[in-house]
PDB file of N, CA and C in Angstrom:
ATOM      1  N   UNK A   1      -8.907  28.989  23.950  1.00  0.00           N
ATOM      2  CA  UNK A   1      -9.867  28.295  23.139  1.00  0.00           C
ATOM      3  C   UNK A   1      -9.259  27.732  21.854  1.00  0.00           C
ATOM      4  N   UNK A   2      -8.113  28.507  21.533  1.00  0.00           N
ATOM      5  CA  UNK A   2      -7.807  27.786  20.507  1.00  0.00           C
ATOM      6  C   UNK A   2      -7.459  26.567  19.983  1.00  0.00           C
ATOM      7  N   UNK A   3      -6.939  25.866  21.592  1.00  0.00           N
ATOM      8  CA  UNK A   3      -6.213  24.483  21.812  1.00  0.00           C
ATOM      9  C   UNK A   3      -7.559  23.939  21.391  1.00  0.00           C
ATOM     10  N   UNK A   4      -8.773  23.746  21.810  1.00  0.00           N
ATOM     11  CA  UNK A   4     -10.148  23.146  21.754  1.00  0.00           C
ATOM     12  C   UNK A   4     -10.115  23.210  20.253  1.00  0.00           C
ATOM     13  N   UNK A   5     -10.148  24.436  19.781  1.00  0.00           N
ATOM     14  CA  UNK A   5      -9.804  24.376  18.062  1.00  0.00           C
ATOM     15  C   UNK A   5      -9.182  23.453  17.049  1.00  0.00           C
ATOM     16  N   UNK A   6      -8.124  23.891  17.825  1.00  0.00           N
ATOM     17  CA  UNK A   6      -6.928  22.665  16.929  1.00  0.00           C
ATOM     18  C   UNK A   6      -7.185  21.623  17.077  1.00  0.00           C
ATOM     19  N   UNK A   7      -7.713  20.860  18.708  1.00  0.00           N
ATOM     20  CA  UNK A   7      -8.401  19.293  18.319  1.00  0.00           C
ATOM     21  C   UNK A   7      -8.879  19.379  18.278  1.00  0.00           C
ATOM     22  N   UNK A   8     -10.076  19.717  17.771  1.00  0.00           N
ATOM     23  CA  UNK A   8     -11.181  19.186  16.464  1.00  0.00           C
ATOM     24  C   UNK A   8     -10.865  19.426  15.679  1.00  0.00           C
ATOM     25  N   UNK A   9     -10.029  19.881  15.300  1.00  0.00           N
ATOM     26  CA  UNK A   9      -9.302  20.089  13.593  1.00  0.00           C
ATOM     27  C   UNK A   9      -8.405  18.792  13.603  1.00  0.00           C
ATOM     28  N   UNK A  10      -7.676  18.418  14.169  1.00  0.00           N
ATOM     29  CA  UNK A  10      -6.912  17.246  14.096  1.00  0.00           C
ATOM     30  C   UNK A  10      -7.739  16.079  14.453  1.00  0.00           C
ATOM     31  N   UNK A  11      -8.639  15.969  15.282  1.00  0.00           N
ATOM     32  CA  UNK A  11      -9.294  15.069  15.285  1.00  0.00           C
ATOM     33  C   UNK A  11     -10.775  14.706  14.317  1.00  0.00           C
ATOM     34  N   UNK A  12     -11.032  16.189  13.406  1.00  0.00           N
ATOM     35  CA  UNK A  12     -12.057  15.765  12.199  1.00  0.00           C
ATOM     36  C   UNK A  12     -11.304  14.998  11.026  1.00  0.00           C
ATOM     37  N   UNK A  13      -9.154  15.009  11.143  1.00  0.00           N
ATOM     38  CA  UNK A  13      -9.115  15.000   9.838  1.00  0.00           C
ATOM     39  C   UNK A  13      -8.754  13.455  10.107  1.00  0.00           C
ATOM     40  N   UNK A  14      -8.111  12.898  11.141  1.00  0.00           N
ATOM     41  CA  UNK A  14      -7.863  11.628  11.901  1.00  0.00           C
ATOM     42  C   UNK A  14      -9.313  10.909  11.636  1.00  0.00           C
ATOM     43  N   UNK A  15     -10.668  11.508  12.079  1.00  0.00           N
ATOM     44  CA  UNK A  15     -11.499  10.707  11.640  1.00  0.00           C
ATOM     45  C   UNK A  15     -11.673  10.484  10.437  1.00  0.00           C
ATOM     46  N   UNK A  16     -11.367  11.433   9.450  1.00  0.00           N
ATOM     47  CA  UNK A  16     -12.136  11.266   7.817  1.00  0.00           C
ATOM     48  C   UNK A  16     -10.593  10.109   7.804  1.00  0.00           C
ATOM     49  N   UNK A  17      -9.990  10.220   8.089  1.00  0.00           N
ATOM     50  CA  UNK A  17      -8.882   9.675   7.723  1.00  0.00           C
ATOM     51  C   UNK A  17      -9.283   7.801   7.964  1.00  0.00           C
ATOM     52  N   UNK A  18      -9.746   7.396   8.941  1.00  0.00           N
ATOM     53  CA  UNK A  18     -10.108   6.233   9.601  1.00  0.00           C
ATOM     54  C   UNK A  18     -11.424   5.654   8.857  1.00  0.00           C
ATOM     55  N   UNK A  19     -12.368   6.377   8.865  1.00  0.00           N
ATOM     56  CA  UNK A  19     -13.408   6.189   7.475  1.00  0.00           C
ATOM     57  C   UNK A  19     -13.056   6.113   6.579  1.00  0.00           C
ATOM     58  N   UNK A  20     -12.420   6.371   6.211  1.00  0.00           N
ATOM     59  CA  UNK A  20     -11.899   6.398   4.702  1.00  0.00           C
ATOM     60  C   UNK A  20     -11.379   4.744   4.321  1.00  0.00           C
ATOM     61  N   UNK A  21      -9.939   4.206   5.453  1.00  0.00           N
ATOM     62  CA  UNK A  21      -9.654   3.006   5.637  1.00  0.00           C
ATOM     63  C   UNK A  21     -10.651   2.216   5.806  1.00  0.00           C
ATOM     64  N   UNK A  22     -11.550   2.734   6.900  1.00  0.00           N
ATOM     65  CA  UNK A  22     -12.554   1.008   6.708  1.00  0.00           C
ATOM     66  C   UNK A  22     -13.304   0.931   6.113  1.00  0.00           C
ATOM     67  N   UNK A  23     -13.446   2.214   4.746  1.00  0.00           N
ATOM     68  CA  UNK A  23     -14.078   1.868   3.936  1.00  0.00           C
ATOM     69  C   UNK A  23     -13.428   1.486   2.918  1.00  0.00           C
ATOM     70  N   UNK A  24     -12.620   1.273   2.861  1.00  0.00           N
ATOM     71  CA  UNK A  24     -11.399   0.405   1.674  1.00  0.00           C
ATOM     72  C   UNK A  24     -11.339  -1.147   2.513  1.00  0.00           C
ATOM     73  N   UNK A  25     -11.508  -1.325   3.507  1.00  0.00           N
ATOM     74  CA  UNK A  25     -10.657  -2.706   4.061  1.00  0.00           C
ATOM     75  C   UNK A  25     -12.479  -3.197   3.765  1.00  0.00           C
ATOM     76  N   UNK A  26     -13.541  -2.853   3.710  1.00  0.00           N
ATOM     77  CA  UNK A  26     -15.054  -3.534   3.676  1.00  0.00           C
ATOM     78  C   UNK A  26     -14.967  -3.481   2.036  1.00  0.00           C
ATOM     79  N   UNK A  27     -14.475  -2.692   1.420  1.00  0.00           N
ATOM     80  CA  UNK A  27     -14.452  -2.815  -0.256  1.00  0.00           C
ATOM     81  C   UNK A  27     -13.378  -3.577  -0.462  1.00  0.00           C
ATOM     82  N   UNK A  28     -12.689  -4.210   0.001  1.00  0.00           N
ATOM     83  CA  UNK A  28     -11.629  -5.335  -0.232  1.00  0.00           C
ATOM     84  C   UNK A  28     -11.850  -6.562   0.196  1.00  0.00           C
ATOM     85  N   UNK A  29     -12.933  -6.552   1.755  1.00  0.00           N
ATOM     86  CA  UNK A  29     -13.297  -7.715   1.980  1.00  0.00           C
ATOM     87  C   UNK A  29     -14.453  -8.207   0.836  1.00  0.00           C
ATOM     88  N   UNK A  30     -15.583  -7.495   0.606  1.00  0.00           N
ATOM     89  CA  UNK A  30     -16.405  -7.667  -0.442  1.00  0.00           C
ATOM     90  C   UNK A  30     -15.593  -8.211  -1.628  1.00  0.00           C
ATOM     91  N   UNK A  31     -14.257  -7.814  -2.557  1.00  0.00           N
ATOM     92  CA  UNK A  31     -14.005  -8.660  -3.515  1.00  0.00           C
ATOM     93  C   UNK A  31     -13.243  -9.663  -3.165  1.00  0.00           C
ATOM     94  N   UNK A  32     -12.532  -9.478  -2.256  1.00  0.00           N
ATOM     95  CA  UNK A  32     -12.203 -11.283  -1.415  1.00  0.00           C
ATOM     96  C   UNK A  32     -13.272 -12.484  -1.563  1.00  0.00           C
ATOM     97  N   UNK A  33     -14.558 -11.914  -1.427  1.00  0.00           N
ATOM     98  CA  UNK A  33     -15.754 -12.696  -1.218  1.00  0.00           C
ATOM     99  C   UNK A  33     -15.642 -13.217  -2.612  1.00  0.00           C
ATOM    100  N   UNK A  34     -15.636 -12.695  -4.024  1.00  0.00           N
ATOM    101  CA  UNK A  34     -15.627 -13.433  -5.081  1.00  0.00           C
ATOM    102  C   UNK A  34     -14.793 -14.208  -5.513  1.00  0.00           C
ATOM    103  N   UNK A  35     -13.973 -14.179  -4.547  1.00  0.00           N
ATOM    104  CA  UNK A  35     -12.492 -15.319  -5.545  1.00  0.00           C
ATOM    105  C   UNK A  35     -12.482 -16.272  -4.181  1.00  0.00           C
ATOM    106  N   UNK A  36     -12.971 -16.196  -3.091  1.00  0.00           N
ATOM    107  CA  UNK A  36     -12.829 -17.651  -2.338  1.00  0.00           C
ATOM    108  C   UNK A  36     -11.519 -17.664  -2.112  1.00  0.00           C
ATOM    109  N   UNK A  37     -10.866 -16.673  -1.112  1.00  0.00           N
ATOM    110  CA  UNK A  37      -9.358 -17.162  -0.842  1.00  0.00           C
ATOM    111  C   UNK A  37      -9.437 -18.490   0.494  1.00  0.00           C
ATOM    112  N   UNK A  38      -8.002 -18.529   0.531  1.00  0.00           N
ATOM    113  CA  UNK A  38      -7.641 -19.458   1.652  1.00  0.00           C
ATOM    114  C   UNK A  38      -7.825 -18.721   2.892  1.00  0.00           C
ATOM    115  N   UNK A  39      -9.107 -19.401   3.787  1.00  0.00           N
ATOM    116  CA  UNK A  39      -9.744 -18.234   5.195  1.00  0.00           C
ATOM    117  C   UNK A  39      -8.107 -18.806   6.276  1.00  0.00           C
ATOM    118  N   UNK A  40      -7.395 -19.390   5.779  1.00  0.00           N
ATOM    119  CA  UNK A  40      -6.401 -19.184   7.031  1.00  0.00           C
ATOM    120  C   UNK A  40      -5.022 -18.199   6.912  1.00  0.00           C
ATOM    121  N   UNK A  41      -4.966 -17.629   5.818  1.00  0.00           N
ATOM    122  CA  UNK A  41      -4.018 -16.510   5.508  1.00  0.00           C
ATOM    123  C   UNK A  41      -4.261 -15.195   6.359  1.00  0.00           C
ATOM    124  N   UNK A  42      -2.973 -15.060   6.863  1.00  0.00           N
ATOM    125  CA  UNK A  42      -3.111 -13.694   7.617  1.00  0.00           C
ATOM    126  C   UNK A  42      -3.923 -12.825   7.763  1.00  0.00           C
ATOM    127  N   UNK A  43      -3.805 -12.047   5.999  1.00  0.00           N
ATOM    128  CA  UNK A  43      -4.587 -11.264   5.821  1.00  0.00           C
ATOM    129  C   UNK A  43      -6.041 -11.286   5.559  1.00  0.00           C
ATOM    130  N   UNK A  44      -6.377 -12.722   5.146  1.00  0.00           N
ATOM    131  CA  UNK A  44      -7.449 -12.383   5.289  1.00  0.00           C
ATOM    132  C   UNK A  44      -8.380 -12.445   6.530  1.00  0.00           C
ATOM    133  N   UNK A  45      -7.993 -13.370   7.377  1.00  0.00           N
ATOM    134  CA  UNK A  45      -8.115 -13.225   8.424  1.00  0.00           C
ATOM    135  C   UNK A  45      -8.502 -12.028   9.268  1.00  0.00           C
ATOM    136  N   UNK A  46      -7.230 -11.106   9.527  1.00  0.00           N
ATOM    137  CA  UNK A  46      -7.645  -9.953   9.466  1.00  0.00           C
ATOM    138  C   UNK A  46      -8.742  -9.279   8.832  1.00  0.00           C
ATOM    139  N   UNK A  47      -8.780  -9.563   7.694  1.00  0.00           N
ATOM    140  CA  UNK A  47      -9.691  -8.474   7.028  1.00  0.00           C
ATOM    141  C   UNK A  47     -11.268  -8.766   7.591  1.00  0.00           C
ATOM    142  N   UNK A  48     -11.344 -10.421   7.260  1.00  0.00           N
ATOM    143  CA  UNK A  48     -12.604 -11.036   8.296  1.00  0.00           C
ATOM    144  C   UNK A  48     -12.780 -10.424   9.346  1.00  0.00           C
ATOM    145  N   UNK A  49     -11.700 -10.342  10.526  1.00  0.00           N
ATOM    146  CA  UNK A  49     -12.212 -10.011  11.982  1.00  0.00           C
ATOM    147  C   UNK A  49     -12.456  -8.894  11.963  1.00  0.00           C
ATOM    148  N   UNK A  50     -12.006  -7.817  11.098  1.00  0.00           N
ATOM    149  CA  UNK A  50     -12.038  -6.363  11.005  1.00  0.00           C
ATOM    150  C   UNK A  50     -13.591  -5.867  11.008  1.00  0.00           C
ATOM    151  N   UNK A  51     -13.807  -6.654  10.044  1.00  0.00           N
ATOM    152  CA  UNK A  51     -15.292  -6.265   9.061  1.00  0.00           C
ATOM    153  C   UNK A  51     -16.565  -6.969   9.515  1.00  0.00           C
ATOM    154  N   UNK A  52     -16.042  -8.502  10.023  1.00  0.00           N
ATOM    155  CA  UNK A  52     -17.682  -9.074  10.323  1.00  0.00           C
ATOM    156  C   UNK A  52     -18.501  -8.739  11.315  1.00  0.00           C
ATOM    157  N   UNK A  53     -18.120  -8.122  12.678  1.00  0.00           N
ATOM    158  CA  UNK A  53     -19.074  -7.466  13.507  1.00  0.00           C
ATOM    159  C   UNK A  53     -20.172  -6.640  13.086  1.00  0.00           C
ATOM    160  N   UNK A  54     -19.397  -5.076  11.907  1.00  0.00           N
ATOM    161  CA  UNK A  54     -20.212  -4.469  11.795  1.00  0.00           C
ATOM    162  C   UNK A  54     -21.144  -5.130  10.556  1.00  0.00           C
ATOM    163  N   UNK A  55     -20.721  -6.141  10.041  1.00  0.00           N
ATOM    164  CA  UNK A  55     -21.476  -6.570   9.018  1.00  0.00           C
ATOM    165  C   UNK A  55     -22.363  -7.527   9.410  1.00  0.00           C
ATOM    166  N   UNK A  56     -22.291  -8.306  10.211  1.00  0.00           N
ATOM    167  CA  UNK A  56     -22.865  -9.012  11.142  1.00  0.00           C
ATOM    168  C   UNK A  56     -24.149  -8.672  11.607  1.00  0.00           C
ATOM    169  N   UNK A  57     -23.995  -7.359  11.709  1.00  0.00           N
ATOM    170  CA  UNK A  57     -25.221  -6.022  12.662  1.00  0.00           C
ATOM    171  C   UNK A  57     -25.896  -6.056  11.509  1.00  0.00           C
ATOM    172  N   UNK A  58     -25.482  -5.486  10.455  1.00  0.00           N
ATOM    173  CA  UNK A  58     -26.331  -5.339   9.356  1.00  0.00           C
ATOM    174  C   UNK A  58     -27.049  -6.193   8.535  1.00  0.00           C
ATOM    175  N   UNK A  59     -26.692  -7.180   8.568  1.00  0.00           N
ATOM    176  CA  UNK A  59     -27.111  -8.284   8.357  1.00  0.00           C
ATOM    177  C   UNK A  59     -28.447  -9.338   9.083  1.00  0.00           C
ATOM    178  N   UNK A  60     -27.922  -8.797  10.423  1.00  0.00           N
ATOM    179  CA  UNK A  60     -29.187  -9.364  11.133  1.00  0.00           C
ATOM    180  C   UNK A  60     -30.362  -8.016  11.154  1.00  0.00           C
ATOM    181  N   UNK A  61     -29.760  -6.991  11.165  1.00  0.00           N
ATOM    182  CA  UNK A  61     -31.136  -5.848  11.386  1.00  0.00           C
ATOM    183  C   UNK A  61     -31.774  -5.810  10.192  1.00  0.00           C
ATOM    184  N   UNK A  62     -31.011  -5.604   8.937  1.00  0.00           N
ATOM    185  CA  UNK A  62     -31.686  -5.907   7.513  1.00  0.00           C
ATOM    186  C   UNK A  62     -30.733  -7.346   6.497  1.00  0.00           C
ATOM    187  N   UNK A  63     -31.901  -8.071   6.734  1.00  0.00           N
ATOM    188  CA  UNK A  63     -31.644  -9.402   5.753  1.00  0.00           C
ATOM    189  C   UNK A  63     -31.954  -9.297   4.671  1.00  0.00           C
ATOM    190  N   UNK A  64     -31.106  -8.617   3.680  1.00  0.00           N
ATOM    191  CA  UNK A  64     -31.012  -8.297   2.355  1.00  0.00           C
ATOM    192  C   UNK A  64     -30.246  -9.365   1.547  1.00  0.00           C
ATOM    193  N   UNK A  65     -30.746 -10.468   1.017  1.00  0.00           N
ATOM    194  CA  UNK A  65     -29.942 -11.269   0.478  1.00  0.00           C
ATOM    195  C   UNK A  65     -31.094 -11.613  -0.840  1.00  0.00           C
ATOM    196  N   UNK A  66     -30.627 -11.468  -1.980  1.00  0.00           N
ATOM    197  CA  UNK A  66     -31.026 -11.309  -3.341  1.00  0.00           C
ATOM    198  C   UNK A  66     -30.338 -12.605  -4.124  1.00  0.00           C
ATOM    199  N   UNK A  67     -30.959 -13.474  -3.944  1.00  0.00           N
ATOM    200  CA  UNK A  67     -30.085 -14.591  -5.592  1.00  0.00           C
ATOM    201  C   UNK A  67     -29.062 -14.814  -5.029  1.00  0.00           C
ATOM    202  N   UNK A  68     -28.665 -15.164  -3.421  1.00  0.00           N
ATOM    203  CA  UNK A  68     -27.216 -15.328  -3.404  1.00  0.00           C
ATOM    204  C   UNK A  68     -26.390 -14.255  -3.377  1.00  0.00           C
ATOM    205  N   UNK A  69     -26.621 -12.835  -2.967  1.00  0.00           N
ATOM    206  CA  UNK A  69     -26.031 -12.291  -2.799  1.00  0.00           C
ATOM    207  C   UNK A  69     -25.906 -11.245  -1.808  1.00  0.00           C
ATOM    208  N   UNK A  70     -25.012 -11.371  -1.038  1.00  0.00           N
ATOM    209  CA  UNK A  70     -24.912 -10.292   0.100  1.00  0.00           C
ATOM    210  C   UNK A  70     -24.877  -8.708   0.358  1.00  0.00           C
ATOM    211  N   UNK A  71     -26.111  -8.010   0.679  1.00  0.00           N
ATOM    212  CA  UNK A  71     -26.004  -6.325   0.287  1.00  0.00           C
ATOM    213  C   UNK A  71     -25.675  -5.556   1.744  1.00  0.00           C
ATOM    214  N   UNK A  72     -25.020  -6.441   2.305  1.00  0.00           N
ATOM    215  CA  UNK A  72     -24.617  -5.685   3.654  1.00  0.00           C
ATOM    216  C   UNK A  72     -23.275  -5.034   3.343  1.00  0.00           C
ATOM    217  N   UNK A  73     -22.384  -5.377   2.631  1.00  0.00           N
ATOM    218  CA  UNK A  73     -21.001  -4.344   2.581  1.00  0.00           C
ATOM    219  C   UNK A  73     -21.190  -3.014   2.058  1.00  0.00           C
ATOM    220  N   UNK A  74     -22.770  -3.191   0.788  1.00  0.00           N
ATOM    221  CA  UNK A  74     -23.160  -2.201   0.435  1.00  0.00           C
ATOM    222  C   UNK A  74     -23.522  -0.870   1.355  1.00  0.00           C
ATOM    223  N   UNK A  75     -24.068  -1.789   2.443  1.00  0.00           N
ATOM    224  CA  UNK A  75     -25.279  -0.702   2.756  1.00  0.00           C
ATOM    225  C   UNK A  75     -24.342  -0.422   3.987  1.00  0.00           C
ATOM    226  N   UNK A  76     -23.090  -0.787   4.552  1.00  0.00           N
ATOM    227  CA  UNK A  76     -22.190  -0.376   5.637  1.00  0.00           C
ATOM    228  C   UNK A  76     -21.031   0.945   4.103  1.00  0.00           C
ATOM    229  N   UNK A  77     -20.960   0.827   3.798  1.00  0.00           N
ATOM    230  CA  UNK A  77     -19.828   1.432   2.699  1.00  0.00           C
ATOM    231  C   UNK A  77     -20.769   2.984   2.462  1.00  0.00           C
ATOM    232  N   UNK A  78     -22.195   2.416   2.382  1.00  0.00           N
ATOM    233  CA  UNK A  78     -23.254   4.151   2.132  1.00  0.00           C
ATOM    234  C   UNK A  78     -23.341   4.659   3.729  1.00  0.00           C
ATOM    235  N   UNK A  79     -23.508   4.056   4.563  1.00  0.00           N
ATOM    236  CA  UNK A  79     -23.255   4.216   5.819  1.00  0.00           C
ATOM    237  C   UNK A  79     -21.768   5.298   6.477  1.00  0.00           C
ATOM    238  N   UNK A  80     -20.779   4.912   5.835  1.00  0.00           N
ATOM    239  CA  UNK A  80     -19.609   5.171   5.654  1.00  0.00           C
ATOM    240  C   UNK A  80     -19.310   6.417   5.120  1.00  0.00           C
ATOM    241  N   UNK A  81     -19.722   6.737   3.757  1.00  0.00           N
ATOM    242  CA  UNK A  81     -19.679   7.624   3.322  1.00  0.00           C
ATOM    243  C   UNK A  81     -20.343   8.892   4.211  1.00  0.00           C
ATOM    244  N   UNK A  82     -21.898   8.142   4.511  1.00  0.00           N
ATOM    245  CA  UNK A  82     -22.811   9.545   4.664  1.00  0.00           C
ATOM    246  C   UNK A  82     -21.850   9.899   5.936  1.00  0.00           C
ATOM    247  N   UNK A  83     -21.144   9.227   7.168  1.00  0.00           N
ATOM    248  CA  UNK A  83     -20.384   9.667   8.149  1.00  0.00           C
ATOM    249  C   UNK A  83     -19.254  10.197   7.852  1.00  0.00           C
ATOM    250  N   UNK A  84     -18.268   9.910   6.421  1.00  0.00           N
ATOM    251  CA  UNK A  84     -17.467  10.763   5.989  1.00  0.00           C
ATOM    252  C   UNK A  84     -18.269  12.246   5.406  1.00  0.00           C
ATOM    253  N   UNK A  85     -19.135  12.085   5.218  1.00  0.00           N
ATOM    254  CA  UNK A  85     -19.754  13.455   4.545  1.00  0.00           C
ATOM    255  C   UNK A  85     -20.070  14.572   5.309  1.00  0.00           C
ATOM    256  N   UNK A  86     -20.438  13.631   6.925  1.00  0.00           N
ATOM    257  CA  UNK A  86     -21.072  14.179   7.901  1.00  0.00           C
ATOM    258  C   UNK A  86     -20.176  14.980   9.249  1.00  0.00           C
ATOM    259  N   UNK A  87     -19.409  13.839   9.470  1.00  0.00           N
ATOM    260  CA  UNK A  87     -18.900  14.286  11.041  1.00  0.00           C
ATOM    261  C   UNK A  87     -17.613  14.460  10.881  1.00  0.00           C
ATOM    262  N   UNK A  88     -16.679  14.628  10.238  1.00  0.00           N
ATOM    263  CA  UNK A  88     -15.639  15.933   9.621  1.00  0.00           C
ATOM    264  C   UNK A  88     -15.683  17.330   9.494  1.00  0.00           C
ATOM    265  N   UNK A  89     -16.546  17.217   8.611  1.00  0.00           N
ATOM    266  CA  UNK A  89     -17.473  19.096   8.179  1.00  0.00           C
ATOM    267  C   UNK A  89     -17.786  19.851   9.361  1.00  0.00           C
ATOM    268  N   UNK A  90     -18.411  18.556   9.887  1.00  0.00           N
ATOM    269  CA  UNK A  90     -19.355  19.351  11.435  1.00  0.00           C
ATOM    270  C   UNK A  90     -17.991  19.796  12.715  1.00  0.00           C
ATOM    271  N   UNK A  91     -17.611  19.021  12.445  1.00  0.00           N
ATOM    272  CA  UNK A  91     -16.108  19.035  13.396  1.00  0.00           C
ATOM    273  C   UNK A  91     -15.975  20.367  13.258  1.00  0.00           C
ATOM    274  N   UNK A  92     -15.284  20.457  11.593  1.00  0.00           N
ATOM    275  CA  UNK A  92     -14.191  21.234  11.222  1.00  0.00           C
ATOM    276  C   UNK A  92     -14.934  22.926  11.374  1.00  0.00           C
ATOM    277  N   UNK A  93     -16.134  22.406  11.020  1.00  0.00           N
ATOM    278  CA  UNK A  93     -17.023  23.980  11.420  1.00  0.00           C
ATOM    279  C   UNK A  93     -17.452  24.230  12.479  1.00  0.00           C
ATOM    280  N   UNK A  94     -17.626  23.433  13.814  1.00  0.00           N
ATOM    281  CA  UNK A  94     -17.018  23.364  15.330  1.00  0.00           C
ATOM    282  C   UNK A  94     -16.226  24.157  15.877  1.00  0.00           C
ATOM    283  N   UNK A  95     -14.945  23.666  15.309  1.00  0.00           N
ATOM    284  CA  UNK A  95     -13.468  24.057  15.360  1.00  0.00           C
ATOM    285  C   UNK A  95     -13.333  25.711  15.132  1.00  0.00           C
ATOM    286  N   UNK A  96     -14.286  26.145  13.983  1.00  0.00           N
ATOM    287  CA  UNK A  96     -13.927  27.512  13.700  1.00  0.00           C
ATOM    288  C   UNK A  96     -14.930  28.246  14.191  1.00  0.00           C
ATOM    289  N   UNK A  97     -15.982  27.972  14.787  1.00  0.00           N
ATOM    290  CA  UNK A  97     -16.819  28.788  15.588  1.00  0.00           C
ATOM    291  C   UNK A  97     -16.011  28.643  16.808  1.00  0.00           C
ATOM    292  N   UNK A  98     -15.497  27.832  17.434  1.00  0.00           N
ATOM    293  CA  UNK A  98     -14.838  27.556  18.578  1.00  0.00           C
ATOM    294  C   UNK A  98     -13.274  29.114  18.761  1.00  0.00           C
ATOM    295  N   UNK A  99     -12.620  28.563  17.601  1.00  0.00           N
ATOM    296  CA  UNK A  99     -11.125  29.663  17.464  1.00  0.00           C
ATOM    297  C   UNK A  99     -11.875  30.927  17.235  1.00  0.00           C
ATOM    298  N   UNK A 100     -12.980  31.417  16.794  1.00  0.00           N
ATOM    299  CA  UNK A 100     -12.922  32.990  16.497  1.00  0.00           C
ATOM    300  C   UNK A 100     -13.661  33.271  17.560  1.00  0.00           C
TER     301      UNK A 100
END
């Protein structure tokens, strides 16, 4: 049982680890959005294809747009968090009911 242990221990910290990134690459696309880069540069590119699906979703399920301004990176980034808050912990306390 312990093997079952150890991955979910390696795989709660791989996830917080991956949340964590796309919640930096959606907080980077969001200030991209204020300076208007050039949309044919690599990176941003990337950062576009990365991010607009799930923002896309959010956007059409809640149309939150205020004065010109877009609250979907917001509300994917609280999204983000509450799943970093959430499905790590649960893992990792999984993991140790699992090993003992």
């Amino acid at each position: 049982m312990f093997v079952i242990a150890n991955f979910l221990m390696a795989t709660a910290y791989i996830l917080d680890k991956v949340i964590y990134a796309y919640m930096m690459i959606v907080i980077i696309r969001a200030l991209l959005s204020w300076v208007n880069p050039d949309p044919y540069n690599p990176i941003v590119r990337f950062l576009y294809n990365v991010t607009e699906p799930v923002l896309y979703r959010v956007r059409r399920a809640l149309p939150l747009f205020a004065g010109g301004i877009d609250f979907s990176p917001m509300i994917v980034i609280l999204a983000l968090m509450f799943l970093e808050q959430f499905l790590p912990p649960t893992l990792v306390r999984l993991a140790i009911a699992i090993g003992t």
